[in-house]
N, C-alpha and C. Protein backbone atom coordinates (compact mmCIF):
# COMPACT_ATOMS: atom_id res chain seq x y z
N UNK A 1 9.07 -41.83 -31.35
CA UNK A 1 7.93 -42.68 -31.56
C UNK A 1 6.68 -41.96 -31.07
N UNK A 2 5.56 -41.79 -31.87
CA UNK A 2 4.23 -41.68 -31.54
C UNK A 2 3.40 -42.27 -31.05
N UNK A 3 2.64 -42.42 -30.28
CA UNK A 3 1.68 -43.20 -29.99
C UNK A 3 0.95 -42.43 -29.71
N UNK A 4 -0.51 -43.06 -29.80
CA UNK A 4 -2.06 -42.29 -30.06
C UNK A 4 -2.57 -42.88 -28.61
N UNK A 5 -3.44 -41.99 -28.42
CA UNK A 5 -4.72 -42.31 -26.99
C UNK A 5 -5.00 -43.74 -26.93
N UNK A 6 -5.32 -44.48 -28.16
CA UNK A 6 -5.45 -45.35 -28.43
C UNK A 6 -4.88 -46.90 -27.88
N UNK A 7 -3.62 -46.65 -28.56
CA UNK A 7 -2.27 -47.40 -28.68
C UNK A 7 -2.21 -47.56 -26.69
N UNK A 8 -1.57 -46.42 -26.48
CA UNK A 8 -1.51 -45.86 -25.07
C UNK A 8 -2.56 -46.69 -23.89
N UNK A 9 -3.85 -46.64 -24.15
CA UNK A 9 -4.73 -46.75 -23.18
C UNK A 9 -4.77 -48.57 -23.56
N UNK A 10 -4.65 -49.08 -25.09
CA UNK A 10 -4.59 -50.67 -24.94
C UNK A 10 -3.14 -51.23 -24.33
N UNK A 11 -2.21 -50.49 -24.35
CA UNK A 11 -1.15 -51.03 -23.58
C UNK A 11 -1.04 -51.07 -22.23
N UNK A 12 -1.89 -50.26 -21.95
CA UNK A 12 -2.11 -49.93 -20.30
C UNK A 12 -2.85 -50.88 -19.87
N UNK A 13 -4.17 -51.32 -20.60
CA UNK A 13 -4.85 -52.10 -20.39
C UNK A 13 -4.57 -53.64 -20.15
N UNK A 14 -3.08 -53.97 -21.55
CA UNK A 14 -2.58 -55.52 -20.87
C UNK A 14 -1.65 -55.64 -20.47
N UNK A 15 -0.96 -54.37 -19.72
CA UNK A 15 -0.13 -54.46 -18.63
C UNK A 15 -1.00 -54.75 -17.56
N UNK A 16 -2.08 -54.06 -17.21
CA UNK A 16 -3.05 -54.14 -15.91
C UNK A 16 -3.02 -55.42 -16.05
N UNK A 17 -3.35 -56.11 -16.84
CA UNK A 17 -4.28 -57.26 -17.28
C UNK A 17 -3.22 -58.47 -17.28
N UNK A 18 -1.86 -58.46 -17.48
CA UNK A 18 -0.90 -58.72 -17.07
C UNK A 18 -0.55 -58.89 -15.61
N UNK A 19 -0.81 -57.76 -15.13
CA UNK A 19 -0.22 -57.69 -13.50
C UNK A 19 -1.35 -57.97 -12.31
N UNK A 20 -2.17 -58.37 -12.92
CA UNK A 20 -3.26 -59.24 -12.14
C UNK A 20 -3.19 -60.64 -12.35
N UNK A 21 -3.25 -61.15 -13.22
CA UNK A 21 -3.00 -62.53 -13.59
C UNK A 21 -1.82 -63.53 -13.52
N UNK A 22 -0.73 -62.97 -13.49
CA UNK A 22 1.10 -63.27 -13.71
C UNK A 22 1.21 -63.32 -12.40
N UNK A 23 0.42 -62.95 -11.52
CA UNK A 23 1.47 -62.67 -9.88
C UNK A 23 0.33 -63.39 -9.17
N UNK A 24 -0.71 -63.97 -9.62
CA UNK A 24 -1.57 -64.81 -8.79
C UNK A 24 -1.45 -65.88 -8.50
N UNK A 25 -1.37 -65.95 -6.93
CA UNK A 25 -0.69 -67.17 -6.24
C UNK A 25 -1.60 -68.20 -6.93
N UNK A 26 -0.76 -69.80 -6.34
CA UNK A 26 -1.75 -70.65 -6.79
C UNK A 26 -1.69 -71.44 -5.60
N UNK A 27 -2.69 -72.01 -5.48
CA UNK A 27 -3.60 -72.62 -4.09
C UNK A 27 -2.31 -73.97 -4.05
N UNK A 28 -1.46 -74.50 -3.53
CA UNK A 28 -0.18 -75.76 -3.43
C UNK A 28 -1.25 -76.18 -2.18
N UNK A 29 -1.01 -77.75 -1.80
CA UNK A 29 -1.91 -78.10 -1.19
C UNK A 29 -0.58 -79.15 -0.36
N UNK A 30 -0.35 -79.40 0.23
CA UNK A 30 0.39 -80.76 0.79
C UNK A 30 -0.03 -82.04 0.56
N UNK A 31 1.16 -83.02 0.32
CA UNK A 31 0.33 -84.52 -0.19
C UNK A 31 0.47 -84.70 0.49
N UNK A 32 0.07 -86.21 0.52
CA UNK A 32 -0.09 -87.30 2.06
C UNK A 32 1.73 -87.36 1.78
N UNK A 33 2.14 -87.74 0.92
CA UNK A 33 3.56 -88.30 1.11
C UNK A 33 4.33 -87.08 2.31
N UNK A 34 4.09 -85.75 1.68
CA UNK A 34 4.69 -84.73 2.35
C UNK A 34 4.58 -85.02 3.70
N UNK A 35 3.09 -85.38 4.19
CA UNK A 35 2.90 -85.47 5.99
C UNK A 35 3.48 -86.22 6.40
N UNK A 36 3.95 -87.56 5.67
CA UNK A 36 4.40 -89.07 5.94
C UNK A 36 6.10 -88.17 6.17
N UNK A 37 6.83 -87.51 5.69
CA UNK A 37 7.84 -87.22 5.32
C UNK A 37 7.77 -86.25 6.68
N UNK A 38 6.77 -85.59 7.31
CA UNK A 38 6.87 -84.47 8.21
C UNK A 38 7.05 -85.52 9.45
N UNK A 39 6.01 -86.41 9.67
CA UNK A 39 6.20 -87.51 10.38
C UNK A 39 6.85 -88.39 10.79
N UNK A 40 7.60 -88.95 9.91
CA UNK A 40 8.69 -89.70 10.14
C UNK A 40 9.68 -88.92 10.68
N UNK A 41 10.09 -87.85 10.32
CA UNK A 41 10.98 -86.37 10.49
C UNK A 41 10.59 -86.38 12.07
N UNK A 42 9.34 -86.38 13.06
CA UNK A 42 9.06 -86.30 14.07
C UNK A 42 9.27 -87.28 15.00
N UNK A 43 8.82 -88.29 14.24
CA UNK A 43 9.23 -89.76 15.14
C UNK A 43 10.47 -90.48 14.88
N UNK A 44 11.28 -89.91 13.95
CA UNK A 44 12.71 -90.53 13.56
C UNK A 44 12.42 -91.97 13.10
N UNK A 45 11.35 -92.26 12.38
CA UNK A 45 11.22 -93.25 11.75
C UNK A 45 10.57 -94.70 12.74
N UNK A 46 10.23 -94.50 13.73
CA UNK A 46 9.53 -95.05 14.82
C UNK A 46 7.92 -95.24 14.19
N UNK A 47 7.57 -96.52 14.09
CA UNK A 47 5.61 -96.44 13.70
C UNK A 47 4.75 -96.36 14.83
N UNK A 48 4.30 -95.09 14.49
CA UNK A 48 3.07 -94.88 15.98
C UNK A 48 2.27 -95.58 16.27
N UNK A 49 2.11 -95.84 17.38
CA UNK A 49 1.42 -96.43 17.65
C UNK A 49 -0.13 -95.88 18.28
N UNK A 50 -1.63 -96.72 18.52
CA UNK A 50 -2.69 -95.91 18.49
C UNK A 50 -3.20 -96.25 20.40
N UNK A 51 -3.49 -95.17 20.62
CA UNK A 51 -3.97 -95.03 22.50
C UNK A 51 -2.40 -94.10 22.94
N UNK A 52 -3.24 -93.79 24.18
CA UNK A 52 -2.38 -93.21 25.18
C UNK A 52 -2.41 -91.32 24.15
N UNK A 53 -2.80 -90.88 23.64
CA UNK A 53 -3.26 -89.31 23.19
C UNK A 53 -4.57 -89.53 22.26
N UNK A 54 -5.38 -88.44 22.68
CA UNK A 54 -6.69 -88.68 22.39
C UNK A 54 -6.69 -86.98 21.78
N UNK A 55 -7.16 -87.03 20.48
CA UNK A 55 -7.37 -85.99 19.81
C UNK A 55 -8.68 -85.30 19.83
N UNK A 56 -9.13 -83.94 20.12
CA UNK A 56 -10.26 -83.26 19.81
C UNK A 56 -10.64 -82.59 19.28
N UNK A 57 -11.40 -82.59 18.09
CA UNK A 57 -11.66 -81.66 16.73
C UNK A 57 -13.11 -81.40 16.64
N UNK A 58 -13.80 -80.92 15.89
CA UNK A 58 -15.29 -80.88 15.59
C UNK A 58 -14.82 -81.92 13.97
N UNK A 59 -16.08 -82.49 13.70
CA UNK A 59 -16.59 -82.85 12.79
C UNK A 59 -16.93 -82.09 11.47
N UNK A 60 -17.62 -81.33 11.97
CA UNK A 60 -17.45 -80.41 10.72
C UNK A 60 -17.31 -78.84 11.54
N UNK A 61 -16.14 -77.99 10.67
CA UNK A 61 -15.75 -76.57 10.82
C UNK A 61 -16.43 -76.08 10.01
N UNK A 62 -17.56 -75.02 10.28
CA UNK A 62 -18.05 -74.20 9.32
C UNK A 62 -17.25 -72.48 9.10
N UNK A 63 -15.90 -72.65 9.81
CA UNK A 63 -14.83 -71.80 9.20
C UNK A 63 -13.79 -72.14 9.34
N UNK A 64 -12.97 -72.54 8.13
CA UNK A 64 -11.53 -73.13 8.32
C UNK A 64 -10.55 -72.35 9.12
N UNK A 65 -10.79 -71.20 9.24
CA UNK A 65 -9.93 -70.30 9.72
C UNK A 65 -9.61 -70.44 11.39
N UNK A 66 -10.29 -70.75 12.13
CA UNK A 66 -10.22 -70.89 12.92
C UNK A 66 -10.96 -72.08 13.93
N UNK A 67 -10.06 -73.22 13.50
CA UNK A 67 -10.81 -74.87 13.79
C UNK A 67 -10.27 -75.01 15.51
N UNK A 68 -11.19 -75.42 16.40
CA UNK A 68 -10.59 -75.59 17.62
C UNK A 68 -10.71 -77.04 17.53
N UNK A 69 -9.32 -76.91 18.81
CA UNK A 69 -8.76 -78.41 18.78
C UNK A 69 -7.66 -78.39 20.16
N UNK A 70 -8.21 -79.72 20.51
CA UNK A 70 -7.11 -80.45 21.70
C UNK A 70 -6.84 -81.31 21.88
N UNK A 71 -5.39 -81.53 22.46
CA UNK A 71 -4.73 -82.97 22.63
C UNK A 71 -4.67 -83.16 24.35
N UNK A 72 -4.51 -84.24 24.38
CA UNK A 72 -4.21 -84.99 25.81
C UNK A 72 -3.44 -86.51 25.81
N UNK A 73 -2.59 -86.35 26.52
CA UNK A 73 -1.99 -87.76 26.50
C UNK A 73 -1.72 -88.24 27.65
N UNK A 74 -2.23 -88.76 27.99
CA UNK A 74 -2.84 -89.66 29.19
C UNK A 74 -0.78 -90.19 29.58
N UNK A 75 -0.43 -89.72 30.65
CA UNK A 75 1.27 -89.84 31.11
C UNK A 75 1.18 -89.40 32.51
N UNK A 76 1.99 -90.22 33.69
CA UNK A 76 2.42 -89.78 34.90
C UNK A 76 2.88 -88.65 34.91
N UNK A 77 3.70 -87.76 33.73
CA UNK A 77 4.53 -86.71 33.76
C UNK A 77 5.46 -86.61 34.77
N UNK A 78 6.32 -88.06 35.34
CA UNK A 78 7.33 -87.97 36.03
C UNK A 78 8.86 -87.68 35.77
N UNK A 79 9.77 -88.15 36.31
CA UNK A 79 10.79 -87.75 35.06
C UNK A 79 11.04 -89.26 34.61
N UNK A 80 10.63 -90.36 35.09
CA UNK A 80 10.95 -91.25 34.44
C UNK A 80 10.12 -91.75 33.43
N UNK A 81 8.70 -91.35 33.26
CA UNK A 81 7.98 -91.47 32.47
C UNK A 81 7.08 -89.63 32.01
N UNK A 82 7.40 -89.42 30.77
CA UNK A 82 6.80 -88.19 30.66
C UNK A 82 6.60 -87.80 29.13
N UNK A 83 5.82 -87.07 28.78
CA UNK A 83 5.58 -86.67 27.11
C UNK A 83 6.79 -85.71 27.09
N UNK A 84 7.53 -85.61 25.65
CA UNK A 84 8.63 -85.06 25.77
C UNK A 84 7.68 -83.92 24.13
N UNK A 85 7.26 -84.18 23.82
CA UNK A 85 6.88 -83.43 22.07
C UNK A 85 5.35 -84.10 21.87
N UNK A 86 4.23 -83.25 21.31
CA UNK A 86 3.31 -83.29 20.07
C UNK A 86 3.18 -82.25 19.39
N UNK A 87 3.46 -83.13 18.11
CA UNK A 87 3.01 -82.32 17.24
C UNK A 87 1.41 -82.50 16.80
N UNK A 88 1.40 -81.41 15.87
CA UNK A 88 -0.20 -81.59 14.94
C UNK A 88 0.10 -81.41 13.40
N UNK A 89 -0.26 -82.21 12.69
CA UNK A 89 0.00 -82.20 11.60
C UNK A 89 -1.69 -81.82 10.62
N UNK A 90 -1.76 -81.31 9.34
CA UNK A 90 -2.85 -81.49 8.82
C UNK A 90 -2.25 -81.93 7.08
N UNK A 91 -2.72 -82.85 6.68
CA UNK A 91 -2.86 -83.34 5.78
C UNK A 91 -3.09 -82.80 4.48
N UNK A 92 -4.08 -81.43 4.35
CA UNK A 92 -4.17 -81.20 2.95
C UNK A 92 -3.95 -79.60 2.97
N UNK A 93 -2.98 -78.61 4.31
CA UNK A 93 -2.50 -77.87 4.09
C UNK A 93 -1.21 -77.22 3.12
N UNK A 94 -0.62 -76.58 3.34
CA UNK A 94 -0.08 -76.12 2.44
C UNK A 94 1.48 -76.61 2.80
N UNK A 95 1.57 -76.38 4.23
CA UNK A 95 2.73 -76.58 4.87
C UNK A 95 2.11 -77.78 6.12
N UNK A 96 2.05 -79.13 5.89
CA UNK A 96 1.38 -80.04 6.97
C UNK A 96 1.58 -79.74 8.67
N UNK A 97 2.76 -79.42 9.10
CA UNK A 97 3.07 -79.35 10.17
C UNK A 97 2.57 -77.91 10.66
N UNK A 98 1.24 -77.96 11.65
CA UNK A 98 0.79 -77.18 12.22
C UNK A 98 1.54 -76.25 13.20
N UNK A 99 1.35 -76.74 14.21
CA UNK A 99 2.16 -76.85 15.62
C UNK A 99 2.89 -77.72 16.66
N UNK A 100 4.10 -77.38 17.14
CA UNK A 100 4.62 -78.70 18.36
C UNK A 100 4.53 -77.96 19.61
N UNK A 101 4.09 -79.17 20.07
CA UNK A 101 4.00 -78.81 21.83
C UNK A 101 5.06 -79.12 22.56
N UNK A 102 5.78 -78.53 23.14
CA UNK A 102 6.87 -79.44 24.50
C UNK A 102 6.70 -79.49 25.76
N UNK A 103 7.22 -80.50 26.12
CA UNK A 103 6.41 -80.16 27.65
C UNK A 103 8.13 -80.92 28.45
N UNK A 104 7.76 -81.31 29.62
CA UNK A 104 8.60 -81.65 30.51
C UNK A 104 7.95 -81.98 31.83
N UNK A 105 8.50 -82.88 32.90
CA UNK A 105 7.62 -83.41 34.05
C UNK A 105 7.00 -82.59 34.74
N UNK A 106 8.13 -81.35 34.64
CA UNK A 106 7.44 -79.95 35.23
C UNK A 106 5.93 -79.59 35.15
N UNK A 107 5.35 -79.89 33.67
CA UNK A 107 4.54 -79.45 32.77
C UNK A 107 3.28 -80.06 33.87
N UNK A 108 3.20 -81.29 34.53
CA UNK A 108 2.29 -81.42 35.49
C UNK A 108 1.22 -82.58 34.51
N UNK A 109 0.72 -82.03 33.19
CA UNK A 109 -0.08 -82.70 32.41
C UNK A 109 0.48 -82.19 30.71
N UNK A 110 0.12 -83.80 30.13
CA UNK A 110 0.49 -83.12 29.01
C UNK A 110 -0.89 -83.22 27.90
N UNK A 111 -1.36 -81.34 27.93
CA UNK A 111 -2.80 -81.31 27.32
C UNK A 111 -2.27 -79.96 26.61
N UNK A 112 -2.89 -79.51 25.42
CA UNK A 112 -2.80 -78.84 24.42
C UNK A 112 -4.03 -78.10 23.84
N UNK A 113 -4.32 -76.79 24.00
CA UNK A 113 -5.37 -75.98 23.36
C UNK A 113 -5.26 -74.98 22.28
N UNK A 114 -5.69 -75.32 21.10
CA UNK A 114 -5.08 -74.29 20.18
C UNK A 114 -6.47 -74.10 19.36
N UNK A 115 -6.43 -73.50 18.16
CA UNK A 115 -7.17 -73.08 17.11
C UNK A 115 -6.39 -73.19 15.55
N UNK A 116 -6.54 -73.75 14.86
CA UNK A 116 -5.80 -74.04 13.95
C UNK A 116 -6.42 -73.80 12.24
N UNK A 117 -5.70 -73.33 11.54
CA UNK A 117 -6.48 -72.84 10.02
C UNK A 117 -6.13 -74.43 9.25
N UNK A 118 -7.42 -74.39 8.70
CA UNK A 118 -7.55 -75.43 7.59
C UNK A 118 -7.61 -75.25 5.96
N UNK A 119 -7.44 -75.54 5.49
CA UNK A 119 -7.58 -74.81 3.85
C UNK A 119 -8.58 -75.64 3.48
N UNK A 120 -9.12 -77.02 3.53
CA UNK A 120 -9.96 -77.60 3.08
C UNK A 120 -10.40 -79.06 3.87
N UNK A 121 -11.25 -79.82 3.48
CA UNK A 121 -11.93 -80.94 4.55
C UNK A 121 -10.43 -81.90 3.89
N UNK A 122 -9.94 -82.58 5.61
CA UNK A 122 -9.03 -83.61 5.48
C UNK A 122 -8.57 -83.67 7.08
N UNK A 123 -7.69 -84.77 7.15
CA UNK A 123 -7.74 -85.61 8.46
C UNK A 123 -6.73 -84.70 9.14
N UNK A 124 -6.51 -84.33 10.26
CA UNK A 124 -5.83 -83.71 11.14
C UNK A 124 -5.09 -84.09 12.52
N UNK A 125 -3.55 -85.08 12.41
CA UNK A 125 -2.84 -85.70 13.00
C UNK A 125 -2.07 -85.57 13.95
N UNK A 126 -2.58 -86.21 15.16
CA UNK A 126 -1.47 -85.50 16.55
C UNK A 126 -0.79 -86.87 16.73
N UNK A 127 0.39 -86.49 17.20
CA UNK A 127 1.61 -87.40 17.36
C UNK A 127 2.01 -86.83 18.58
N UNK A 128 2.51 -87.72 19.27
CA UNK A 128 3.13 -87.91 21.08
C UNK A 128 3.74 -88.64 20.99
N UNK A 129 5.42 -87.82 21.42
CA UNK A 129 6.50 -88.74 21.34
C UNK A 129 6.96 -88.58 22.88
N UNK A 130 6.92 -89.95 23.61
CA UNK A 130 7.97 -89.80 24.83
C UNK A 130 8.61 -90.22 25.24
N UNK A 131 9.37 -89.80 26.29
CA UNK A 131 10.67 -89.97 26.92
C UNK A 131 11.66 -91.58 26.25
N UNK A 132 10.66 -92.48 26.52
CA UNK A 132 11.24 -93.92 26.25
C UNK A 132 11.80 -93.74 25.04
N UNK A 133 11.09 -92.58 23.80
CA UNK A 133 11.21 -93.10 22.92
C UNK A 133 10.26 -93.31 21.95
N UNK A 134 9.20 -94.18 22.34
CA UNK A 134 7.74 -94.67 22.49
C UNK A 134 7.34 -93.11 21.35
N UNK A 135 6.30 -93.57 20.28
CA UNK A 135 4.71 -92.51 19.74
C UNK A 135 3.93 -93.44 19.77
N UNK A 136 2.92 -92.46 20.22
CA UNK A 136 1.25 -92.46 19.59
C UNK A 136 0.67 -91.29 18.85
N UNK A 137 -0.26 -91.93 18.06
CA UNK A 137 -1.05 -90.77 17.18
C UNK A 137 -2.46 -91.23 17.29
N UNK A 138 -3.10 -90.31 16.68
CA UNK A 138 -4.40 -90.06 16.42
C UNK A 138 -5.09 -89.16 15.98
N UNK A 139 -5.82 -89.50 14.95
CA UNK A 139 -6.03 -88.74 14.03
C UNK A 139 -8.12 -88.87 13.95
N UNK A 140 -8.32 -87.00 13.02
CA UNK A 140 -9.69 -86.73 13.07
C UNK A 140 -9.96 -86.23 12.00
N UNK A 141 -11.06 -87.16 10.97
CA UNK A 141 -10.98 -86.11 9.82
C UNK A 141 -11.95 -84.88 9.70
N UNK A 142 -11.54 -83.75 9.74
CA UNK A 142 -12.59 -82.42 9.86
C UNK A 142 -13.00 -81.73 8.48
N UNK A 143 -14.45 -82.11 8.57
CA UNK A 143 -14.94 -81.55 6.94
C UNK A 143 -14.76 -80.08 7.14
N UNK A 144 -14.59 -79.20 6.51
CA UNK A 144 -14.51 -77.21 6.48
C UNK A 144 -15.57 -77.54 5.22
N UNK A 145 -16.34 -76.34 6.12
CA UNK A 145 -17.64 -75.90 5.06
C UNK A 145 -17.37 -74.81 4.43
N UNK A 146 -18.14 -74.32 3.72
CA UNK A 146 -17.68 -72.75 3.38
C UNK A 146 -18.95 -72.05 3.27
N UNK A 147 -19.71 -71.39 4.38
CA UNK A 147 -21.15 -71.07 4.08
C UNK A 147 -21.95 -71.82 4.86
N UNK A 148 -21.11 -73.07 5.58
CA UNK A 148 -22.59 -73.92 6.12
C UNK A 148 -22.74 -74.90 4.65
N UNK A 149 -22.59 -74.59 3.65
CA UNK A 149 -22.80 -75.57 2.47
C UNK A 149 -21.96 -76.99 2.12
N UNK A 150 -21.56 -76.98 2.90
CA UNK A 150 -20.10 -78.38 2.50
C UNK A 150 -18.99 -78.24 2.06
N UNK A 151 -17.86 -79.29 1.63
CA UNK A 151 -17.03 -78.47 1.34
C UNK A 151 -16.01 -79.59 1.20
């Protein structure tokens, strides 16, 4: 078989053109059902309840990449009363379940400092499950800008 400069350089062209386009991820986002499903998964089907962990986010992130954030849940941390798990969940990530915290009476306090990536503006959910049994949540919705422009 022959092929010309021609032939040659347009086949090359929608292979390239091919192998840029065919392998480009696509943005999957998490639904609310998914978080409800990560959640229940955390609390074993227990409905949280609201007080006793107090969530801290900014209002608006002008870089998703790196959103600061902290939890606190107000507990004796004895062994008869103590935070045993929080998690953080975000709502319109890809994979909802951020990070879990564990702690134990040892732990002294149960408070949490992290930095967390956002993909886009949506509510961002901490859950505290303890010892009894017992959750609370509380939740913050954080707009991500992109530029300072909104988002």
């Amino acid at each position: 078989m022959n092929m010309t400069r021609r032939q040659i350089f347009a086949l090359s062209a929608g292979a390239a053109t091919y192998g840029l386009f065919a392998f480009t991820p696509s943005r999957a986002f998490a639904s609310v059902e998914a978080t409800e499903e990560a959640l229940a998964a955390f609390t074993g089907g227990t409905e949280p309840q609201t007080g006793t962990i107090s969530l801290t986010a900014p209002e608006i992130a002008e870089n998703g990449n790196t959103v600061p954030i902290s939890v606190t849940v107000e507990s004796p941390m004895t062994e008869d009363s103590y935070v045993e798990s929080v998690t953080i969940l975000a709502e319109g990530n890809p994979n909802p379940e951020v990070a879990t915290f564990h702690f134990t009476p040892m732990s002294g306090s149960a408070t949490a400092t992290t930095r967390i990536r956002l993909a886009q503006t949506q509510n961002v959910i901490a859950v505290a499950k303890m010892n009894d049994g017992s959750v609370f949540s509380d939740r913050k919705e954080v707009k991500v800008t992109i530029g300072g422009c909104g988002g």
